[in-house]
N, C-alpha and C. Protein backbone atom coordinates (compact mmCIF):
# COMPACT_ATOMS: atom_id res chain seq x y z
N UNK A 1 255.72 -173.35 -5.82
CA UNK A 1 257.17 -173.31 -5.80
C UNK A 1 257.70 -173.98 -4.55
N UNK A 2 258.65 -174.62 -4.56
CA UNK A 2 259.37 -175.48 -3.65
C UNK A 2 260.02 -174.34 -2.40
N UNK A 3 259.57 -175.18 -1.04
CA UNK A 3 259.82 -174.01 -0.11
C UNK A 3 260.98 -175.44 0.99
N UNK A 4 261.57 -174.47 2.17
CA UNK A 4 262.21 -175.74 2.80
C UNK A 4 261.14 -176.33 3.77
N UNK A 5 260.03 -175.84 4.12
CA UNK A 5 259.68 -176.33 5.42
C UNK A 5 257.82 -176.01 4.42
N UNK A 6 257.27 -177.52 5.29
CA UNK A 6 255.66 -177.20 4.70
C UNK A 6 254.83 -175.46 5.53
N UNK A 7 255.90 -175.12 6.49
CA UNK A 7 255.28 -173.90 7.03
C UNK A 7 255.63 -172.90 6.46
N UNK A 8 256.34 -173.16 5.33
CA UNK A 8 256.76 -172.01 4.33
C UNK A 8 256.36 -171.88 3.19
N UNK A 9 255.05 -170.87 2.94
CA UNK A 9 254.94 -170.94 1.33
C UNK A 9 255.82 -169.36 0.56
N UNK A 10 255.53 -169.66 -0.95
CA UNK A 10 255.88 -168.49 -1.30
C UNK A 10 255.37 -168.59 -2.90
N UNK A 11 255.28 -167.17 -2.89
CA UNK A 11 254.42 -166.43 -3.91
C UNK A 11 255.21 -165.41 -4.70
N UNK A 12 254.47 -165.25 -6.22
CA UNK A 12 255.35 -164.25 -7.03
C UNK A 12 254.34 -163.35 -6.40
N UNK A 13 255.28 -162.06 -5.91
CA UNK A 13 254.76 -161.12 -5.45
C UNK A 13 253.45 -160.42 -5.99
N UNK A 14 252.68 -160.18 -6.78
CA UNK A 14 251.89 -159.87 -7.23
C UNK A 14 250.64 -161.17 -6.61
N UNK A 15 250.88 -162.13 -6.30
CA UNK A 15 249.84 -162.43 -5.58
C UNK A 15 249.93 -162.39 -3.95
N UNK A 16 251.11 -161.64 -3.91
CA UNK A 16 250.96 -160.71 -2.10
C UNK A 16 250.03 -159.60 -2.18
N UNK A 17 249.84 -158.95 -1.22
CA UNK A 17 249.11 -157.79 -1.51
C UNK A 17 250.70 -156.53 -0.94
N UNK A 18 250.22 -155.43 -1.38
CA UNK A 18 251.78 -154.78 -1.27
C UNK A 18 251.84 -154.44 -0.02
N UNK A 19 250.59 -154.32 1.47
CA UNK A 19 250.77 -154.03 2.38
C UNK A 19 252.00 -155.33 3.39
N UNK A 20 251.50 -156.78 2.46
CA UNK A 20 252.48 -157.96 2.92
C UNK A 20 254.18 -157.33 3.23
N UNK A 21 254.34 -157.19 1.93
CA UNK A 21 255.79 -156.53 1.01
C UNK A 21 256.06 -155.32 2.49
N UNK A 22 255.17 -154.39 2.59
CA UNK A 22 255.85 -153.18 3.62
C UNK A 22 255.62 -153.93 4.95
N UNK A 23 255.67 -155.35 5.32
CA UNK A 23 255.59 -155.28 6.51
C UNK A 23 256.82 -155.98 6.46
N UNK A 24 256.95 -157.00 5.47
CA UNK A 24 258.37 -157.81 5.69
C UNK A 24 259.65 -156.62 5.60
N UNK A 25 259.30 -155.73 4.43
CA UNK A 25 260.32 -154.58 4.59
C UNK A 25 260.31 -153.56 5.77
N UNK A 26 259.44 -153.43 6.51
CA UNK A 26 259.20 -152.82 7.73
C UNK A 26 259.28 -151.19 7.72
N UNK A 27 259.40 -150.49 8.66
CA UNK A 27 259.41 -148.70 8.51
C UNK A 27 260.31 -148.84 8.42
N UNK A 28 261.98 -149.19 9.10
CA UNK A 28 263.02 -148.38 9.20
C UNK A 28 264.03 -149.35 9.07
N UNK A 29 265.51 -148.68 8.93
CA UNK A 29 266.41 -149.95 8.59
C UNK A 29 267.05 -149.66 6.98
N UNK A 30 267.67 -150.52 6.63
CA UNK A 30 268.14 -150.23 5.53
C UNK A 30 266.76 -151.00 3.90
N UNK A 31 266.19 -151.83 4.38
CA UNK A 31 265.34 -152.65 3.65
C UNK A 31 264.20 -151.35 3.47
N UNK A 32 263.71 -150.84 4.47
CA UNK A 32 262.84 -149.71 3.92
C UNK A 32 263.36 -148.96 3.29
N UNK A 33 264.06 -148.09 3.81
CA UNK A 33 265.07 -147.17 3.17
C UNK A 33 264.79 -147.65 1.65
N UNK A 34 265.79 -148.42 1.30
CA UNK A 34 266.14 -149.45 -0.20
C UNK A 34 264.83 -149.13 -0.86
N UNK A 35 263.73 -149.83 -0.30
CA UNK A 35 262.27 -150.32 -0.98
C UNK A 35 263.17 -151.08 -2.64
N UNK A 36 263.97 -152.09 -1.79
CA UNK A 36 265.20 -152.76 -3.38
C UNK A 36 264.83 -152.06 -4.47
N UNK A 37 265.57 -151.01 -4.59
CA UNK A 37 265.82 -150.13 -6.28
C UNK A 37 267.50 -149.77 -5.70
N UNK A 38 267.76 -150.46 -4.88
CA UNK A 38 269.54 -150.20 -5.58
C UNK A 38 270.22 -150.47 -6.74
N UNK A 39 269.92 -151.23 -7.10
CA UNK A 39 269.96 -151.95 -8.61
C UNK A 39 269.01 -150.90 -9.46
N UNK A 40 268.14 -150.62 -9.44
CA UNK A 40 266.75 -149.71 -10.12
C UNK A 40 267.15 -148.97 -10.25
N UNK A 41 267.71 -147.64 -9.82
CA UNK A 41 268.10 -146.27 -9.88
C UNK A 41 268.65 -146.42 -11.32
N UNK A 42 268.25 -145.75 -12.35
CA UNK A 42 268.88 -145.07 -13.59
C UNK A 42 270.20 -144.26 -13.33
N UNK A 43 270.84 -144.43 -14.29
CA UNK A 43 271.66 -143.43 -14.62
C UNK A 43 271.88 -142.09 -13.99
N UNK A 44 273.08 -141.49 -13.08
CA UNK A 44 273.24 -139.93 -12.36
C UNK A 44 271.57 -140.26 -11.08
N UNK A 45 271.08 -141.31 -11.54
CA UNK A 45 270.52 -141.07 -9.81
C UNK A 45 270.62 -141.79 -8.89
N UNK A 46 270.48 -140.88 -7.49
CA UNK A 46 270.65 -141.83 -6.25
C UNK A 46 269.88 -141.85 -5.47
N UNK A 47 270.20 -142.60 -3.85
CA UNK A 47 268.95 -142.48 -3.13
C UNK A 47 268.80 -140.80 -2.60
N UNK A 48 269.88 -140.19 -2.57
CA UNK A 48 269.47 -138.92 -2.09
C UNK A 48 268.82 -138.40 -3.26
N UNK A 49 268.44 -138.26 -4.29
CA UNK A 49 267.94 -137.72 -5.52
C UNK A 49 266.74 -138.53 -5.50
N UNK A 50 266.16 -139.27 -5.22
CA UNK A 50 265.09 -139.73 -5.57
C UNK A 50 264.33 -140.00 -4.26
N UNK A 51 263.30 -139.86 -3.79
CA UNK A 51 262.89 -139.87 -2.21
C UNK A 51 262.37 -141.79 -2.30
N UNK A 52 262.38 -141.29 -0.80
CA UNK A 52 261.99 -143.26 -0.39
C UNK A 52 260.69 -143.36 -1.05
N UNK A 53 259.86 -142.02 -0.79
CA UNK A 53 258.33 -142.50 -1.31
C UNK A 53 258.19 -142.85 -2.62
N UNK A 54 259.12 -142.35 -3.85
CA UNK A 54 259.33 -142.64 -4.82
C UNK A 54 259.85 -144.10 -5.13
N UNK A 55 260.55 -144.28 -4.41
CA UNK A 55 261.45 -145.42 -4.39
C UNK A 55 260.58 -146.72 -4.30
N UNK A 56 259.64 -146.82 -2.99
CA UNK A 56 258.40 -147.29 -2.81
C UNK A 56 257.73 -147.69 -3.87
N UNK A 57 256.84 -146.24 -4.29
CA UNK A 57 256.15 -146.50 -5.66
C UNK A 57 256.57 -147.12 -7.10
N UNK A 58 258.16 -146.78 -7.13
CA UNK A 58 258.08 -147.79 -8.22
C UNK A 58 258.15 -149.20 -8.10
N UNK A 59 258.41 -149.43 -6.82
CA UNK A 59 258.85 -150.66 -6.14
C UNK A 59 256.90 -151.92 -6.30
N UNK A 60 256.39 -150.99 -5.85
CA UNK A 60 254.99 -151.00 -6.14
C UNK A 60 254.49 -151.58 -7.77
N UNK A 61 255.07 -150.60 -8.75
CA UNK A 61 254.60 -150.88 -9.88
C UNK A 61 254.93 -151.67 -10.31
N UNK A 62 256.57 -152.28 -10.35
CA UNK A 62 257.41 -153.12 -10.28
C UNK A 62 256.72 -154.78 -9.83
N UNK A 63 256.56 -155.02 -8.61
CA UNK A 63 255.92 -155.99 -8.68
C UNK A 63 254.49 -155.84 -8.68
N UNK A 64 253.51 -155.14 -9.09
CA UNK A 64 252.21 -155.20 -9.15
C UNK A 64 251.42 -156.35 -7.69
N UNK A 65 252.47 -155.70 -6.73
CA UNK A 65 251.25 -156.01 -5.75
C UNK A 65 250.00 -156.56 -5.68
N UNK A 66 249.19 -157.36 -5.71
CA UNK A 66 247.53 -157.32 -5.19
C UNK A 66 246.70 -157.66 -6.88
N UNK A 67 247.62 -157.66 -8.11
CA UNK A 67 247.23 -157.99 -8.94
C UNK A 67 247.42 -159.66 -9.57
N UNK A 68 246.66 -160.61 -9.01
CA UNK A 68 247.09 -162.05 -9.59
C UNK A 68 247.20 -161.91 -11.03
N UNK A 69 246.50 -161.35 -11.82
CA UNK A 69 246.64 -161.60 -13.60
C UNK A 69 247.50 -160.56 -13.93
N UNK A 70 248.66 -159.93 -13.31
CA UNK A 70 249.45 -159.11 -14.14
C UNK A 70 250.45 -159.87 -15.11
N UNK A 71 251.19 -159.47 -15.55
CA UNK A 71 251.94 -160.17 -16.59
C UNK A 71 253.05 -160.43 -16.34
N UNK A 72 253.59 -159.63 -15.34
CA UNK A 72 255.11 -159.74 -14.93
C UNK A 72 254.55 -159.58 -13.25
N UNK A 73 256.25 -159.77 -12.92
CA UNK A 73 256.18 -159.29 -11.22
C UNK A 73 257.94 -159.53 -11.00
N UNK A 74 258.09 -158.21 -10.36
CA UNK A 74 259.69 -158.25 -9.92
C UNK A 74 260.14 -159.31 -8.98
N UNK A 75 259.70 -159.89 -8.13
CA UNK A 75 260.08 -161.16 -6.99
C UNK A 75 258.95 -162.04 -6.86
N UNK A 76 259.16 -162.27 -5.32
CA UNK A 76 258.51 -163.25 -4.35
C UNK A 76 258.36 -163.20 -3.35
N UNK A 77 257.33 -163.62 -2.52
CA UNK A 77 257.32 -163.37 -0.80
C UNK A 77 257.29 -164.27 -0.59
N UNK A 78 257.72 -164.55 0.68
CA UNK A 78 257.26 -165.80 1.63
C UNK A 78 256.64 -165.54 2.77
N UNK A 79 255.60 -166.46 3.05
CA UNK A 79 255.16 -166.49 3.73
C UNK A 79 255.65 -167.62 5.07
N UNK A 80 255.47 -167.48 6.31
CA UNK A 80 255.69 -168.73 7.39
C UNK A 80 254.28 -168.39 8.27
N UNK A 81 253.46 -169.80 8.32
CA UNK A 81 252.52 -169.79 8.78
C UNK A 81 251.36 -168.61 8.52
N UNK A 82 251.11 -168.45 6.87
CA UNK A 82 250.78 -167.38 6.87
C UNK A 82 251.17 -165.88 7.26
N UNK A 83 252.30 -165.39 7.65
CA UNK A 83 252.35 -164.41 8.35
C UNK A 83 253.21 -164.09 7.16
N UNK A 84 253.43 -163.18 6.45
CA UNK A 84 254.10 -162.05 5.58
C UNK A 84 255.93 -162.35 6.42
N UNK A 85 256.95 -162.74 5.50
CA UNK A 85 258.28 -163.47 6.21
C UNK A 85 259.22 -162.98 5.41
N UNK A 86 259.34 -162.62 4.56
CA UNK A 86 260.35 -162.74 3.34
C UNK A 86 260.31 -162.28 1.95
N UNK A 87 261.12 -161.87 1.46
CA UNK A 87 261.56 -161.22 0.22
C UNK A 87 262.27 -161.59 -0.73
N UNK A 88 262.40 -161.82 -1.80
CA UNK A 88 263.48 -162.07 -2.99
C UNK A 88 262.92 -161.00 -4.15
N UNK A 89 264.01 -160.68 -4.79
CA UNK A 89 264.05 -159.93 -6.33
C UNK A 89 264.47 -160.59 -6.94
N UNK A 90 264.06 -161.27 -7.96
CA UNK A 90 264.33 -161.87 -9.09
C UNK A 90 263.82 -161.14 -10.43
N UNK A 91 264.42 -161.65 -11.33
CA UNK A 91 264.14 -160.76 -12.78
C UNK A 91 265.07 -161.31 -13.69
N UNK A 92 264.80 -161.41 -15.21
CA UNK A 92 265.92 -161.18 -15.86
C UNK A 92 267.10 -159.79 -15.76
N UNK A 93 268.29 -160.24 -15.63
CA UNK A 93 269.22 -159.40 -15.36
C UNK A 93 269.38 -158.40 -15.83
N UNK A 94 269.31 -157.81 -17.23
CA UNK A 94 268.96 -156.63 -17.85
C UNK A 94 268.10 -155.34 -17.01
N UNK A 95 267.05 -156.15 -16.17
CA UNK A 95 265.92 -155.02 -15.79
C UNK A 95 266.80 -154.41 -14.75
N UNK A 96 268.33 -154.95 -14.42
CA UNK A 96 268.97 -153.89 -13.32
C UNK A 96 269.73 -153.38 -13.74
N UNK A 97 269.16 -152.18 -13.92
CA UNK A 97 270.15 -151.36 -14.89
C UNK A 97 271.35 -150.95 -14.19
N UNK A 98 271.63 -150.87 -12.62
CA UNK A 98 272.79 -150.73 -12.14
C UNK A 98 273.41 -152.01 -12.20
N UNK A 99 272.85 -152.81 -12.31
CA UNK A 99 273.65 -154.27 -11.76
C UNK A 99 274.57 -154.10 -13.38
N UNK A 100 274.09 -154.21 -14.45
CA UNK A 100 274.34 -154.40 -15.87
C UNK A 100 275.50 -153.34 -15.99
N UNK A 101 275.46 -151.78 -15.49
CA UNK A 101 276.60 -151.04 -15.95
C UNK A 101 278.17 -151.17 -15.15
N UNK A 102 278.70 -150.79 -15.72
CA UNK A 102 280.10 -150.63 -15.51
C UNK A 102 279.98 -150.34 -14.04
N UNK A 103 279.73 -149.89 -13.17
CA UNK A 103 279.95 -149.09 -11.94
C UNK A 103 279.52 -150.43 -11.40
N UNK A 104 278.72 -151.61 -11.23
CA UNK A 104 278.84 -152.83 -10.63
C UNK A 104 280.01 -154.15 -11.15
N UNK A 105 281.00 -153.53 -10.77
CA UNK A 105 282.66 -154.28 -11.15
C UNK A 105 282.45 -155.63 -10.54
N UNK A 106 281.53 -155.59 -9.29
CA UNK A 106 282.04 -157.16 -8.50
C UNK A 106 281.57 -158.11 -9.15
N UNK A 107 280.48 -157.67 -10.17
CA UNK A 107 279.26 -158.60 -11.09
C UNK A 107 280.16 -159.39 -11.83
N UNK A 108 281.32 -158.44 -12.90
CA UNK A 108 281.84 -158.65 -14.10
C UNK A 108 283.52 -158.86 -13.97
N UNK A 109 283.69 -158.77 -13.02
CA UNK A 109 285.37 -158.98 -13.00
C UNK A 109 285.63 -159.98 -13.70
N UNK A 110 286.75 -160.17 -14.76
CA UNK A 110 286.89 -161.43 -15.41
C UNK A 110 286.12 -161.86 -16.30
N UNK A 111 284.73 -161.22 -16.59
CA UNK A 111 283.86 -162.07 -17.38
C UNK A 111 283.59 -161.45 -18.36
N UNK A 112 283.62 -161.91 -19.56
CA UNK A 112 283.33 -161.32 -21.07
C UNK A 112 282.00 -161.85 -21.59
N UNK A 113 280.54 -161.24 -21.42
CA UNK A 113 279.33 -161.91 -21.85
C UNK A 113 278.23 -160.31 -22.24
N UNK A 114 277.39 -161.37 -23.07
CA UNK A 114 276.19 -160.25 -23.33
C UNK A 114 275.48 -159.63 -21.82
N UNK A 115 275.87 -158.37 -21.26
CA UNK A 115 274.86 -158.23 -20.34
C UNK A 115 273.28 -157.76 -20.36
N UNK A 116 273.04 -157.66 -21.61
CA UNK A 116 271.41 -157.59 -21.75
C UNK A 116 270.96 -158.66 -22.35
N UNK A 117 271.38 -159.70 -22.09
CA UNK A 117 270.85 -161.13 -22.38
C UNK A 117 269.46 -161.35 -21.63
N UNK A 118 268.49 -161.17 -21.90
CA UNK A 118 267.63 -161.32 -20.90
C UNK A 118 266.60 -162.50 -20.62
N UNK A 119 267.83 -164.30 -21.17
CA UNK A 119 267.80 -165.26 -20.99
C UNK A 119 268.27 -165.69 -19.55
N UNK A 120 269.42 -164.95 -19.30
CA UNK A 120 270.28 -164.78 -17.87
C UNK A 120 269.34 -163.72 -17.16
N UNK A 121 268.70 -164.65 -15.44
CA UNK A 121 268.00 -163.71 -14.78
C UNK A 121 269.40 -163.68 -13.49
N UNK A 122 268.72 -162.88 -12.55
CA UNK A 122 269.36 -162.43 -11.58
C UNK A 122 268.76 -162.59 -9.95
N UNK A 123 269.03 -163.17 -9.27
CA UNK A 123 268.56 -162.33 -8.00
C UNK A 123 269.20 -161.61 -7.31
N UNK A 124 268.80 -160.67 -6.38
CA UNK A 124 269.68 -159.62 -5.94
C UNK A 124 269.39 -158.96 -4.72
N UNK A 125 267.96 -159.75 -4.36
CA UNK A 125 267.70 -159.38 -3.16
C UNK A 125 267.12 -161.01 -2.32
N UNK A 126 267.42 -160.99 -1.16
CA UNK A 126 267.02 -162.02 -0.31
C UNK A 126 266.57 -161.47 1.17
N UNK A 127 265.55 -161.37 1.25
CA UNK A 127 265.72 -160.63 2.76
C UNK A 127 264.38 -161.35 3.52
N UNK A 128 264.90 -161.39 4.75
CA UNK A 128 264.10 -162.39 5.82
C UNK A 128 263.24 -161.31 6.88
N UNK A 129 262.45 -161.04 7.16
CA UNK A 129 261.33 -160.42 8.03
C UNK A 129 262.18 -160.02 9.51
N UNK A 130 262.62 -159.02 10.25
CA UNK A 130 262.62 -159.25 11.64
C UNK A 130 262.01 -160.04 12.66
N UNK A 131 262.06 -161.05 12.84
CA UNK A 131 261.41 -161.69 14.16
C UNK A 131 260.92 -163.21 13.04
N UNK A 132 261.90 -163.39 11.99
CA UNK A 132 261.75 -164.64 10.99
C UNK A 132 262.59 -164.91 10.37
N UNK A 133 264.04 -164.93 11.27
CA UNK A 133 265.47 -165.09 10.53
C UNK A 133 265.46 -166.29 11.48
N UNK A 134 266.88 -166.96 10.92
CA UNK A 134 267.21 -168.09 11.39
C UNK A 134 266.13 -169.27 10.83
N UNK A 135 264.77 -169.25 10.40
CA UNK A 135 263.38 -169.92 10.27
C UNK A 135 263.78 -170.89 8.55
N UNK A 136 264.56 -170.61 7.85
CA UNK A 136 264.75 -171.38 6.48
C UNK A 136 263.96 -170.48 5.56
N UNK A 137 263.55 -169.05 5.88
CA UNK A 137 263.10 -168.04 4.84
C UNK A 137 263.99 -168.02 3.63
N UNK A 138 265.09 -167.93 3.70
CA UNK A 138 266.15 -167.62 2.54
C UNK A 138 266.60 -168.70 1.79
N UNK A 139 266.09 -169.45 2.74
CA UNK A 139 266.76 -170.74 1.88
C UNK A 139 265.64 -170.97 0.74
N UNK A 140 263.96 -170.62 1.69
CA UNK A 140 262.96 -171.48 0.43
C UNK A 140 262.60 -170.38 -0.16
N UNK A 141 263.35 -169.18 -0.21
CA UNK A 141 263.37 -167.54 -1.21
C UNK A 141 264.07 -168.16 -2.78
N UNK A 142 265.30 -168.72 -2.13
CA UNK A 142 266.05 -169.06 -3.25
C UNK A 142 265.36 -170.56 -4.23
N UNK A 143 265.29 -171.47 -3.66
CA UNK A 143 264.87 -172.36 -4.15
C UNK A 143 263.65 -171.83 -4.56
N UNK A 144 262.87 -171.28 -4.19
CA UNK A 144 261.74 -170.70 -5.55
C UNK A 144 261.99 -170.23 -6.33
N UNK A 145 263.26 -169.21 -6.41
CA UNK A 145 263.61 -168.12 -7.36
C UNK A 145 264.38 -169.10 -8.68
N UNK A 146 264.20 -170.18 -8.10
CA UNK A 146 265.06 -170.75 -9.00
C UNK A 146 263.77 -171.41 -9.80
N UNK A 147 263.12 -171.80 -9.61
CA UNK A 147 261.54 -172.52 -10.04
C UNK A 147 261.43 -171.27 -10.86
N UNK A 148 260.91 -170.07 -10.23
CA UNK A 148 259.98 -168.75 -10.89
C UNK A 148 260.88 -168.41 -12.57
N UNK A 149 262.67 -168.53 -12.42
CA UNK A 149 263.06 -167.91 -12.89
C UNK A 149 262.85 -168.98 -14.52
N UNK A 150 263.13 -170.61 -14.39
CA UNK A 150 263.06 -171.77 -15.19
C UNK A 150 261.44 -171.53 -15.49
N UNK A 151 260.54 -171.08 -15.00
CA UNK A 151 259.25 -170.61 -15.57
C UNK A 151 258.96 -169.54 -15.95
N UNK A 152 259.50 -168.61 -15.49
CA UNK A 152 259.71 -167.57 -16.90
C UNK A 152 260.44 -167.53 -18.05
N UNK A 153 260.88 -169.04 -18.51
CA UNK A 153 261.76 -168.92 -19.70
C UNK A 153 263.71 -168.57 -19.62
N UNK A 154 263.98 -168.45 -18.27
CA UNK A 154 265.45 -168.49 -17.72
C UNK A 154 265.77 -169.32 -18.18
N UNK A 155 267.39 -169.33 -19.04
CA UNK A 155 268.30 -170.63 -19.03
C UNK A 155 268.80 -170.55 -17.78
N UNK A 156 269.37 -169.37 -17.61
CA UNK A 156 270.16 -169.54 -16.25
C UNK A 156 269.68 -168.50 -15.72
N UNK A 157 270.25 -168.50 -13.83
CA UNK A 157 269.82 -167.76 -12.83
C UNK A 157 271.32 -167.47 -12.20
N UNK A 158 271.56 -165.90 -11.65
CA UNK A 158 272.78 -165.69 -11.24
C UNK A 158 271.92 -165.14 -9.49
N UNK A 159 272.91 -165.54 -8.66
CA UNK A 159 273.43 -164.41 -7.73
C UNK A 159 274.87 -164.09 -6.88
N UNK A 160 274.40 -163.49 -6.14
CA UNK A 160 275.78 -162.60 -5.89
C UNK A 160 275.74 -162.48 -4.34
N UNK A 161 276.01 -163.61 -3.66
CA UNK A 161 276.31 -163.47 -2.25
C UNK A 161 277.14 -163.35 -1.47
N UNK A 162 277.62 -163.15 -0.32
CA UNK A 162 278.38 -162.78 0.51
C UNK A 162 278.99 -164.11 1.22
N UNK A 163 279.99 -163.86 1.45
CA UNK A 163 280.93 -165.29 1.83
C UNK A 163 280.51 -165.40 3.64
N UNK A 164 280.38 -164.05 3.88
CA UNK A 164 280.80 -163.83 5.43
C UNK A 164 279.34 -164.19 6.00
N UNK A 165 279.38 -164.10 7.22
CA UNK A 165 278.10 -164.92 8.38
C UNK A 165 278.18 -163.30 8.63
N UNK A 166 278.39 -162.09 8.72
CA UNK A 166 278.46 -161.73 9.79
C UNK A 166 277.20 -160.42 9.60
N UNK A 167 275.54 -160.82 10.49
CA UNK A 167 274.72 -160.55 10.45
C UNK A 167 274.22 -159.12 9.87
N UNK A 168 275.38 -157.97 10.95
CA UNK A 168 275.14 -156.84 10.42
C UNK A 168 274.91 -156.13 8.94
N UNK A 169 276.05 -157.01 8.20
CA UNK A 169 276.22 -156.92 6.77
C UNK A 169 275.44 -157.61 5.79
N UNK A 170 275.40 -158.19 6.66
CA UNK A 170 274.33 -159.26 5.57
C UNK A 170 272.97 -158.84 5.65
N UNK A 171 272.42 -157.95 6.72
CA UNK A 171 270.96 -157.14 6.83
C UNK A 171 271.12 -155.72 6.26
N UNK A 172 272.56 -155.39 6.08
CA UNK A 172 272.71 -153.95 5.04
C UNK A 172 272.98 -154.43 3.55
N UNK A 173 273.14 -155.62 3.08
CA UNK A 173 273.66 -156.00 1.70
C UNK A 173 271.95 -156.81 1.23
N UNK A 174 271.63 -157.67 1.69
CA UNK A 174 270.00 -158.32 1.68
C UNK A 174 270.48 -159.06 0.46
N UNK A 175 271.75 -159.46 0.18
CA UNK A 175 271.99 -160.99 -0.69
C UNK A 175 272.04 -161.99 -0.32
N UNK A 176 272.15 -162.45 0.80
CA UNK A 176 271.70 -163.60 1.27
C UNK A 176 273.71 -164.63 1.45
N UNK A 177 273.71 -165.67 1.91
CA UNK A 177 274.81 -165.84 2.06
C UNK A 177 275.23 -167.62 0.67
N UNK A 178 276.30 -167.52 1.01
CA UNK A 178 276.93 -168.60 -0.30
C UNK A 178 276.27 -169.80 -0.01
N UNK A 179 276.36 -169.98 1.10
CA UNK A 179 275.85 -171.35 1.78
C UNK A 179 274.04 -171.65 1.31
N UNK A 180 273.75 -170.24 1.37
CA UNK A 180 272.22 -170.52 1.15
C UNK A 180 271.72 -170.85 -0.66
N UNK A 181 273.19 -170.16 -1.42
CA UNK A 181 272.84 -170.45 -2.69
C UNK A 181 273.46 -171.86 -3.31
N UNK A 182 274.65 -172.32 -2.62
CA UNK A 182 275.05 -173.98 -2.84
C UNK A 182 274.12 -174.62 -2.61
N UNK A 183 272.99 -174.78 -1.06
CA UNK A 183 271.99 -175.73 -0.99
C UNK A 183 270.88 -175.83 -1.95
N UNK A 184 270.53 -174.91 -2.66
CA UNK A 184 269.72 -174.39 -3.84
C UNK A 184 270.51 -175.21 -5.54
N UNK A 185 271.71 -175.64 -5.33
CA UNK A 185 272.01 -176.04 -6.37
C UNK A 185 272.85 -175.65 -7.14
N UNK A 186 273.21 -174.16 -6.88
CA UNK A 186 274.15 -173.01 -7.49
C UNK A 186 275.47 -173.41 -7.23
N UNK A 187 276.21 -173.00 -8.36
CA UNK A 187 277.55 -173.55 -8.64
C UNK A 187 278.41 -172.06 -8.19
N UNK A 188 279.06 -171.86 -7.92
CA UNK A 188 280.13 -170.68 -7.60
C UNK A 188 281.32 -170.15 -8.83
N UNK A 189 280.31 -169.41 -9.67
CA UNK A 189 281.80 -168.97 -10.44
C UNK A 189 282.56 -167.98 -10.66
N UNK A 190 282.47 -167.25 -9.71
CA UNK A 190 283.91 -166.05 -9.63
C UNK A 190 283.86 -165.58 -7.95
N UNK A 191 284.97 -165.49 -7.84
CA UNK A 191 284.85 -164.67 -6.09
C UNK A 191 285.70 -163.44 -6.77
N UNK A 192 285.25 -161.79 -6.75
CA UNK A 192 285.41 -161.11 -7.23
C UNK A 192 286.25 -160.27 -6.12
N UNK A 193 285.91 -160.73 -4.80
CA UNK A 193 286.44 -160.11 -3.75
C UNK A 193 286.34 -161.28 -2.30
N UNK A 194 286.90 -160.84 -1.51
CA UNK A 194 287.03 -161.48 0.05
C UNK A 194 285.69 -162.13 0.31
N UNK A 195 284.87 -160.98 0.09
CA UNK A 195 283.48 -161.26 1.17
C UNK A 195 282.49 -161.46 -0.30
N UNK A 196 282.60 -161.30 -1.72
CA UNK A 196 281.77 -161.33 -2.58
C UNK A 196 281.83 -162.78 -3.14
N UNK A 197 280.75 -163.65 -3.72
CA UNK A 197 280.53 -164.83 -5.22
C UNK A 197 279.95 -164.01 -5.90
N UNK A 198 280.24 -164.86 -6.88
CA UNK A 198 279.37 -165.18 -8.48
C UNK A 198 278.60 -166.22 -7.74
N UNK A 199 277.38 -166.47 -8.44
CA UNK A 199 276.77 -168.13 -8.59
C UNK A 199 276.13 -168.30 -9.44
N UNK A 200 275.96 -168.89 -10.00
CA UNK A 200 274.65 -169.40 -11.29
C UNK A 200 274.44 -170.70 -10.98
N UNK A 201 273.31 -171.00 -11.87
CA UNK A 201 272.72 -172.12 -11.88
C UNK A 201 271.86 -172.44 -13.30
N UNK A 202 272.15 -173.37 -14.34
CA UNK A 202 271.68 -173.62 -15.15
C UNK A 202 270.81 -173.98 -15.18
N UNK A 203 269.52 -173.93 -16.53
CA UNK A 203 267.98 -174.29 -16.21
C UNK A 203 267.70 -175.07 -17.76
C-alpha cells in the first residue's frame, strides 16, 4: 500500500502483531482508553458500562492481530523505520454501528442514503504514535486506507475530519485533519458543523 515517505510502511493490521497496536495506542490518554470502539459500542452501551479490558479484547478480535491468513481485519498500522507509528480504522461503514445510528447526526445531516450499504467503507480512526507526529504517519494511514478499502471491494471510502489544527482535539477526536484527507484525493461533501467534514472518495 502506498505510504508518503519510503520510511513508512503500512500493514492491514492483522499482519502487526497486537503488542505493535498497544504500543502505538500506548497505556494512557484517550487512544488507550478508546482501544477505537467508540463507533463499536452497541446499543445502551458505553465506555463506563463496558471496561477498557473489554474494550481491548474486542479490539483484538476485531483486527486479528498476529494472524496473516485471517479473512478480515478492522485497519492498518504503520510502521516508520520499522518502529510500530500509527493507526487507522477502516471498514465498511455498516460494521459501526454507532457511526450508522441516529445518535451520529454530524455523519448524516442533509443526507438521504442506504446506511448499511456495505459497498460504502468508512474510516474513523487516524492516529499517529507519541514521539511520531508531525513524521507524514497520517497522511500514508490515509492513502493506504484508500488502497485497502478499493481492495476489499469499496466503491467508495468516507471520512469525517476536523477542520481545526488545534492538536489537543485532534489527539481526543483521532480523525485526522481535512487537509490530510484532500492530499489523499478526497472530495469534501458536507461540513455538518464549524470544526466537522464529510469526505469521500470514489473507487
Amino acid at each position: 500500500m502506498s505510504a508518503a515517505s519510503p520510511e513508512i510502511s503500512v500493514v492491514p493490521a492483522n499482519e502487526a502483531t497486537w503488542e505493535e497496536l498497544q504500543t502505538i495506542l500506548g497505556t494512557r490518554g484517550p487512544a488507550a482508553r478508546c482501544q477505537c470502539q467508540r463507533f463499536k459500542l452497541a446499543r445502551r452501551e458505553s465506555f463506563g458500562s463496558v471496561p477498557v479490558e473489554e474494550r481491548a479484547h474486542r479490539l483484538r478480535v476485531q483486527t486479528a492481530c498476529g494472524d496473516p491468513g485471517a479473512e478480515s481485519t478492522s485497519g492498518l498500522v504503520a510502521r516508520l523505520g520499522g518502529e510500530p507509528a500509527g493507526w487507522c480504522a477502516v471498514e465498511p461503514r455498516p460494521a459501526y454501528e454507532g457511526l450508522v445510528r441516529n445518535s451520529s447526526r454530524a455523519a448524516w445531516v442533509g443526507r438521504d442514503e442506504d446506511r448499511s450499504d456495505d459497498s460504502v467503507w468508512a474510516v474513523t480512526c487516524v492516529f499517529a504514535r507519541a514521539g511520531f507526529r508531525r513524521r507524514g504517519i497520517s497522511r500514508a494511514l490515509v492513502r493506504a486506507a484508500v488502497d485497502f478499502a478499493r481492495e476489499g471491494g469499496a466503491r467508495a471510502l468516507e471520512g469525517y475530519p476536523m477542520t481545526t489544527t488545534s492538536g489537543a482535539l485532534l489527539e481526543e477526536l483521532h480523525v485526522g485533519t481535512l487537509a490530510t484527507y484532500l492530499d489523499a484525493g478526497f472530495t469534501e461533501v458536507l461540513r455538518p458543523s464549524l470544526r466537522r467534514a464529510v469526505v469521500r472518495i470514489d473507487l
